[in-house]
PDB file of N, CA and C in Angstrom:
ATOM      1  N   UNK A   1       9.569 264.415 208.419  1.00  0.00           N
ATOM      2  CA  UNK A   1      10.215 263.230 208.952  1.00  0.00           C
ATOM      3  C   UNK A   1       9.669 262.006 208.211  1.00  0.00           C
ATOM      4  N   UNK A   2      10.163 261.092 207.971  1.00  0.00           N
ATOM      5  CA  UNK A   2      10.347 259.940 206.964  1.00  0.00           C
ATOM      6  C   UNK A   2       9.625 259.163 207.963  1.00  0.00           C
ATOM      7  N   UNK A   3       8.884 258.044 207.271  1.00  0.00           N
ATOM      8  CA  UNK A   3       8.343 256.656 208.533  1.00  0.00           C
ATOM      9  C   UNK A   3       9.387 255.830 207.989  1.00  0.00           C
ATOM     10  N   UNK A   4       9.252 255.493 209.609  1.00  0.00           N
ATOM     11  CA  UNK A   4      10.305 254.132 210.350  1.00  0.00           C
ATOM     12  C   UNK A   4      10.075 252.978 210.375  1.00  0.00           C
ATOM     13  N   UNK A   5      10.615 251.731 210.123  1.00  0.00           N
ATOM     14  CA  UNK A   5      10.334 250.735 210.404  1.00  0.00           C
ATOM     15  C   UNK A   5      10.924 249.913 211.422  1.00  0.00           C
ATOM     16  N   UNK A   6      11.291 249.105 211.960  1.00  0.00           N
ATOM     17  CA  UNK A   6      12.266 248.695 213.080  1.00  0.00           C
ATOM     18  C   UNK A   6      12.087 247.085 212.373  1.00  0.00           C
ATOM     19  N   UNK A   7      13.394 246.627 212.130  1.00  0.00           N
ATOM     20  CA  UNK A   7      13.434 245.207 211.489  1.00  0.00           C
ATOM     21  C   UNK A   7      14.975 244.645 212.597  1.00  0.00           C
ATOM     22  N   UNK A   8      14.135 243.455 213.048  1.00  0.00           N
ATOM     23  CA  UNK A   8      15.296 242.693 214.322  1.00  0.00           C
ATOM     24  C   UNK A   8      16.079 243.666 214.897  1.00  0.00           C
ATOM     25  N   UNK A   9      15.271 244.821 215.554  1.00  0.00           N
ATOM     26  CA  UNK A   9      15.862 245.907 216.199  1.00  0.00           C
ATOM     27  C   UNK A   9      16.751 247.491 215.937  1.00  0.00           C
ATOM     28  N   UNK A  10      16.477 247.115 214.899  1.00  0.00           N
ATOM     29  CA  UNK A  10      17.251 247.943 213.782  1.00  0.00           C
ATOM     30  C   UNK A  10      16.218 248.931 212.490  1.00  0.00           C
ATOM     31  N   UNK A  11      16.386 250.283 213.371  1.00  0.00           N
ATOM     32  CA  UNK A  11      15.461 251.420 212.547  1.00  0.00           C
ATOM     33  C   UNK A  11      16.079 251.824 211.235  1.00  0.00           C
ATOM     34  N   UNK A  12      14.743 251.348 210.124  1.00  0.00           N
ATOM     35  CA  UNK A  12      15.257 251.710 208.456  1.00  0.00           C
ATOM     36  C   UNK A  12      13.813 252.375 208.125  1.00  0.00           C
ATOM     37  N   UNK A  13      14.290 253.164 206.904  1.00  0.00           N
ATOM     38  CA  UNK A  13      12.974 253.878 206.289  1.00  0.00           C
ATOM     39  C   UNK A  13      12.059 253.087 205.794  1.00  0.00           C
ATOM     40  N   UNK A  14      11.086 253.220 205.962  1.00  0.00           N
ATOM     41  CA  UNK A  14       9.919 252.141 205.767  1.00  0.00           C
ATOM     42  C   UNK A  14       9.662 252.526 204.351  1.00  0.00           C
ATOM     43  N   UNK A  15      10.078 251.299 203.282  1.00  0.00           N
ATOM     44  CA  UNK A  15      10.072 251.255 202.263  1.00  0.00           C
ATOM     45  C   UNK A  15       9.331 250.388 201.206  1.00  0.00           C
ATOM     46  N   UNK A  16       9.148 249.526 201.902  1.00  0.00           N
ATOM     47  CA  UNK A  16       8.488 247.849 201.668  1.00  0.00           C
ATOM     48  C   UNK A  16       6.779 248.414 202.149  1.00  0.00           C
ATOM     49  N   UNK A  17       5.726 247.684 200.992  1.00  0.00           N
ATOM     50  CA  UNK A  17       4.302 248.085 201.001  1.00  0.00           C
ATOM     51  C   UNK A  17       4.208 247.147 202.253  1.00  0.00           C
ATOM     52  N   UNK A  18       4.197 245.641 201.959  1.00  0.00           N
ATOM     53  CA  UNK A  18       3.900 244.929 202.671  1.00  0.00           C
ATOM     54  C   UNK A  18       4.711 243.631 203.405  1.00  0.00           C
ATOM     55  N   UNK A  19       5.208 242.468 204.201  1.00  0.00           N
ATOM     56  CA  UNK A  19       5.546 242.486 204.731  1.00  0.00           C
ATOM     57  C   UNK A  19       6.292 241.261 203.796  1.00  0.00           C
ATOM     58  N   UNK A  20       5.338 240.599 202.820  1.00  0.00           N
ATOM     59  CA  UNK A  20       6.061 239.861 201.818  1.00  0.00           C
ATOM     60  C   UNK A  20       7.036 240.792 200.970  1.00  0.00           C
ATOM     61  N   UNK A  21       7.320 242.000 200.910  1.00  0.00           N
ATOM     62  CA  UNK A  21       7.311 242.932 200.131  1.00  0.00           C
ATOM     63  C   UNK A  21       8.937 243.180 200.297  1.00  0.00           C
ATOM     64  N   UNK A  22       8.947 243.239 202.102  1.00  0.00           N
ATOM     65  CA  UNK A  22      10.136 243.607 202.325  1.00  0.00           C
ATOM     66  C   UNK A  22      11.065 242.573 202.425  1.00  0.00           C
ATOM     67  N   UNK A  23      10.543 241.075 202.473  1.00  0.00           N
ATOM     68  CA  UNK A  23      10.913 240.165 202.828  1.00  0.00           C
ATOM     69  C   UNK A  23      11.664 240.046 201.353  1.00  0.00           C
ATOM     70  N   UNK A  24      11.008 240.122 200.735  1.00  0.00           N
ATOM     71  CA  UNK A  24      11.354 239.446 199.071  1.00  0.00           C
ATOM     72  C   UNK A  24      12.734 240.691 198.887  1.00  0.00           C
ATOM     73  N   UNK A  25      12.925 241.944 199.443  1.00  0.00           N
ATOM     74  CA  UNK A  25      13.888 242.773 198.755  1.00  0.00           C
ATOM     75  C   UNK A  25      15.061 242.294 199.505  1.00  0.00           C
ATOM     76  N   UNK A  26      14.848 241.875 200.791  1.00  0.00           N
ATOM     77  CA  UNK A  26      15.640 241.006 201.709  1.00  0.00           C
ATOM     78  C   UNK A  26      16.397 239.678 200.994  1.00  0.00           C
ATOM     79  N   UNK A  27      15.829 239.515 200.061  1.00  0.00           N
ATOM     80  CA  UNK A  27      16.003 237.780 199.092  1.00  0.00           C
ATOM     81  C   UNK A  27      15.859 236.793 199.769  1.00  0.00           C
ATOM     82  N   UNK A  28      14.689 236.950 200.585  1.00  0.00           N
ATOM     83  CA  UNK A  28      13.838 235.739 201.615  1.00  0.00           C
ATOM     84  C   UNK A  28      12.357 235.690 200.507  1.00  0.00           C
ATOM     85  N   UNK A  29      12.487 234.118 200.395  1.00  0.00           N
ATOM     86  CA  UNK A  29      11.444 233.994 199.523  1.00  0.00           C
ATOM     87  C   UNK A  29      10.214 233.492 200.161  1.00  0.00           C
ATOM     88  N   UNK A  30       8.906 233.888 199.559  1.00  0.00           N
ATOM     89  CA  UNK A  30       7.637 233.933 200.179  1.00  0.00           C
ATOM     90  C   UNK A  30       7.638 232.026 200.589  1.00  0.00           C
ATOM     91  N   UNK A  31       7.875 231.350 200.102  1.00  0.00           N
ATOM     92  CA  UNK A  31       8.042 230.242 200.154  1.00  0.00           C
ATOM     93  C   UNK A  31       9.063 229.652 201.279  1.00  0.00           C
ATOM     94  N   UNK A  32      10.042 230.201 201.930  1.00  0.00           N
ATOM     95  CA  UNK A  32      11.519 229.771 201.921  1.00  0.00           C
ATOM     96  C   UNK A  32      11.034 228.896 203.677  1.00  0.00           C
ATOM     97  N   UNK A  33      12.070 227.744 203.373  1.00  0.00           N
ATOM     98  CA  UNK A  33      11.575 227.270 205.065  1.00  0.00           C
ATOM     99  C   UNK A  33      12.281 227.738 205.998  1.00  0.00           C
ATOM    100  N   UNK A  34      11.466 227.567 207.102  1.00  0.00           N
ATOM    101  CA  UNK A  34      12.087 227.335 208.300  1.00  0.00           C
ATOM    102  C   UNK A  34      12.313 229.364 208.795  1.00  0.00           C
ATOM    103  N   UNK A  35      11.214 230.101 208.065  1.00  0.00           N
ATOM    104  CA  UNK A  35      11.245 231.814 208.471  1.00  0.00           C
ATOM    105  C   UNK A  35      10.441 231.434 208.748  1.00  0.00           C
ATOM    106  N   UNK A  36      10.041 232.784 209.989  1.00  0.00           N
ATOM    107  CA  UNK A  36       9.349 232.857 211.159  1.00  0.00           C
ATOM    108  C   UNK A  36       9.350 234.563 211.016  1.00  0.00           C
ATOM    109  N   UNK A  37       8.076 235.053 211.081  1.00  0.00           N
ATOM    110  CA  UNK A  37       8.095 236.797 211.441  1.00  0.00           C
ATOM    111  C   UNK A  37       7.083 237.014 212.457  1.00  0.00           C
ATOM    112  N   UNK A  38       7.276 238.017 212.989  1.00  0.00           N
ATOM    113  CA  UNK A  38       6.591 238.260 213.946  1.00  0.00           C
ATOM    114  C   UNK A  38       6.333 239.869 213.996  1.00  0.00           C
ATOM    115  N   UNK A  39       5.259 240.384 214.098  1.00  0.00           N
ATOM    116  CA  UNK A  39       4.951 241.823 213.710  1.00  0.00           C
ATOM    117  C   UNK A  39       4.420 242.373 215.064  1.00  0.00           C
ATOM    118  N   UNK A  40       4.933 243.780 215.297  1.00  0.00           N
ATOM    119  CA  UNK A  40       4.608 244.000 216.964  1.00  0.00           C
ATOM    120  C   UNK A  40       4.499 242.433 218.434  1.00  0.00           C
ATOM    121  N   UNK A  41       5.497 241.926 217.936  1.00  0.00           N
ATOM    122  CA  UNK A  41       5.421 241.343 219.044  1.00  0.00           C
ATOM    123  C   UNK A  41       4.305 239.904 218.600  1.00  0.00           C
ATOM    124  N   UNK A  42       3.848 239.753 217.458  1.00  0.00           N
ATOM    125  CA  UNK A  42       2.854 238.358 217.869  1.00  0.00           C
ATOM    126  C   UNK A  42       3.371 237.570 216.313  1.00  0.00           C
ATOM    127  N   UNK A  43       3.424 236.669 216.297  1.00  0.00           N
ATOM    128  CA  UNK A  43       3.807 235.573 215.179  1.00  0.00           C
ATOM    129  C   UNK A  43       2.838 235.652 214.167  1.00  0.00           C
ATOM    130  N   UNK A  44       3.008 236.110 212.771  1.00  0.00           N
ATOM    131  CA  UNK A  44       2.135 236.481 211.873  1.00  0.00           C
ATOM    132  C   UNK A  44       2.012 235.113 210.854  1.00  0.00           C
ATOM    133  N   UNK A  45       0.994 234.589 210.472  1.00  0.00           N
ATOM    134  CA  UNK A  45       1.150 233.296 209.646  1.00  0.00           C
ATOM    135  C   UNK A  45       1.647 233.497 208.259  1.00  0.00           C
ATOM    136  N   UNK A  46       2.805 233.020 207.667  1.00  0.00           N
ATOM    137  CA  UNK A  46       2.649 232.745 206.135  1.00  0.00           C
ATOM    138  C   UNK A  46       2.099 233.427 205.177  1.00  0.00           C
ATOM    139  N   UNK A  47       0.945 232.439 205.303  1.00  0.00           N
ATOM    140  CA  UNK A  47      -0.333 233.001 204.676  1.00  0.00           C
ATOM    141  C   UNK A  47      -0.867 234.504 204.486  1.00  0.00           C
ATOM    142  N   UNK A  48      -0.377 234.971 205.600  1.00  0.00           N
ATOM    143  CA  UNK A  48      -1.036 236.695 205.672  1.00  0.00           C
ATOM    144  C   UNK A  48       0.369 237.543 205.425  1.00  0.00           C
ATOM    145  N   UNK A  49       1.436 236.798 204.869  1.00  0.00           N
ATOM    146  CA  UNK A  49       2.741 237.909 204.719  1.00  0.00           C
ATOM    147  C   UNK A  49       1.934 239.023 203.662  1.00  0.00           C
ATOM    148  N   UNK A  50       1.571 238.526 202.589  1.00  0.00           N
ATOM    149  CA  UNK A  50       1.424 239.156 201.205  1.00  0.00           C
ATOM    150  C   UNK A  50       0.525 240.625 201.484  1.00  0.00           C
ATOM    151  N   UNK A  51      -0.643 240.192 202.441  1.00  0.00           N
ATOM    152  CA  UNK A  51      -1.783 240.584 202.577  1.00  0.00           C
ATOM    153  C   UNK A  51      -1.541 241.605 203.999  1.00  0.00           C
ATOM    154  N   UNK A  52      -0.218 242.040 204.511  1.00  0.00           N
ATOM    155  CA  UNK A  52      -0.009 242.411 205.502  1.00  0.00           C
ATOM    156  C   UNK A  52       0.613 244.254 205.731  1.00  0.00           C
ATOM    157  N   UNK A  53       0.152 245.189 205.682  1.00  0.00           N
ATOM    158  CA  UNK A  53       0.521 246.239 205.099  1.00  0.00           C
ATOM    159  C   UNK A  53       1.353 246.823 206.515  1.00  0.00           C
ATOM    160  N   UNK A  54       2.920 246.818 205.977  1.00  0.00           N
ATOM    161  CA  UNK A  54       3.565 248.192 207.169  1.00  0.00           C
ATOM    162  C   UNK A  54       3.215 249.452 207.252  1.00  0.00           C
ATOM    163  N   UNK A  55       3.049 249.683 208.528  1.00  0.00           N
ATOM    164  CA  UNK A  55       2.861 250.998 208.904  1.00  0.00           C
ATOM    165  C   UNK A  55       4.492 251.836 210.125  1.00  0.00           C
ATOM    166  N   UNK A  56       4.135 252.923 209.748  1.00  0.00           N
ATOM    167  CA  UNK A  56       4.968 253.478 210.469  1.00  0.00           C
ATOM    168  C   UNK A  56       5.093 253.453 212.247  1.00  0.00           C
ATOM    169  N   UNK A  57       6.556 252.966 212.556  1.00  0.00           N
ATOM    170  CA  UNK A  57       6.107 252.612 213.918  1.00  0.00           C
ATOM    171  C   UNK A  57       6.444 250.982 213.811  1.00  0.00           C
ATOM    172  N   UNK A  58       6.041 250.575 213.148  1.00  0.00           N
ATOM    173  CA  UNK A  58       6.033 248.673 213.400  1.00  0.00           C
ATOM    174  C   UNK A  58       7.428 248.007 213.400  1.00  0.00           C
ATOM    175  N   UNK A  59       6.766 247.043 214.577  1.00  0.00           N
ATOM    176  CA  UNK A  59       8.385 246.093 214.995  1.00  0.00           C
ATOM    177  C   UNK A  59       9.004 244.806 214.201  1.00  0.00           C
ATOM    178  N   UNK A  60       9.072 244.486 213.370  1.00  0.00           N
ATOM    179  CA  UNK A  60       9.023 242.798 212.776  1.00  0.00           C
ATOM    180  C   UNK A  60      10.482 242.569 213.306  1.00  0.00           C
ATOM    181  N   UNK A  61       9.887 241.984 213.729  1.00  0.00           N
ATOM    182  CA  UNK A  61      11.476 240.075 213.995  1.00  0.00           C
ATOM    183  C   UNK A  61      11.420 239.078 212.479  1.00  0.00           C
ATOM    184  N   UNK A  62      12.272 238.931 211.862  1.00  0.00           N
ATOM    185  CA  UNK A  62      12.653 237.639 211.157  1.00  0.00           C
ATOM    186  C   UNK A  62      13.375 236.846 211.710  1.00  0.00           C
ATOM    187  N   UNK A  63      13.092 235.301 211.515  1.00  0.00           N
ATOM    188  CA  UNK A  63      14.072 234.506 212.297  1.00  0.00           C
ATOM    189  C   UNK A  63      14.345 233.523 211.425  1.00  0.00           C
ATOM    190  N   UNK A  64      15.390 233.234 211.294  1.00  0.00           N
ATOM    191  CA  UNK A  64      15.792 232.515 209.755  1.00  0.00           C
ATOM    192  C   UNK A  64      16.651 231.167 210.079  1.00  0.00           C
ATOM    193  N   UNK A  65      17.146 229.800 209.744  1.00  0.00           N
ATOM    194  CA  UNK A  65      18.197 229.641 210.264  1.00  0.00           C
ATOM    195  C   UNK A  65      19.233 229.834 209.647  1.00  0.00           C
ATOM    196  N   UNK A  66      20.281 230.139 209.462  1.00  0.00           N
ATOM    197  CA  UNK A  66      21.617 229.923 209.108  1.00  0.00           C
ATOM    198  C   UNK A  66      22.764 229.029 209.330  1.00  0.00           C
ATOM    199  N   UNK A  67      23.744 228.886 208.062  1.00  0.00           N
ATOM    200  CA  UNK A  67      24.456 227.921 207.970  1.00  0.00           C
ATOM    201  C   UNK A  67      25.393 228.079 208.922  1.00  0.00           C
ATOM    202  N   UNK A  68      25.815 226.871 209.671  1.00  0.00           N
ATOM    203  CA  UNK A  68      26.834 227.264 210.422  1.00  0.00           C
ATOM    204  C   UNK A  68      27.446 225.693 211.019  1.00  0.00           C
ATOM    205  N   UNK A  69      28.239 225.869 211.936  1.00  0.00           N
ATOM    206  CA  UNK A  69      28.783 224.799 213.087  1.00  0.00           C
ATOM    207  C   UNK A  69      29.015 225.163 214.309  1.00  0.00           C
TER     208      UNK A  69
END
């Protein structure tokens, strides 16, 4: 059996090392404003995306805004 990841509720094969990792294949840039992640449930800083290793099992929320009216 393959490890899982769960991204905004939604189970994919955990593919991404780390959390900048998956973000960047996403084309969310380590830089980009106004993202917000949150890993099992607690708000992870910025700073520690790069340095943040998925494991099988783990929940991340991205929260982004989007264009709209």
């Amino acid at each position: 059996m393959s490890a899982l990841l769960h991204v905004n509720g939604r189970a994919e094969p955990l593919a991404a090392v780390s959390v900048a990792d998956l973000l960047a294949a996403r084309g969310i840039a380590a830089d980009a404003r106004g993202v917000a992640v949150a890993l099992n449930g607690a708000l992870l800083p910025r700073g520690r995306w790069a340095d943040t290793r998925l494991q099988d099992g783990d929940s991340l929320e991205i929260v982004r805004p989007i264009q709209g009216g």
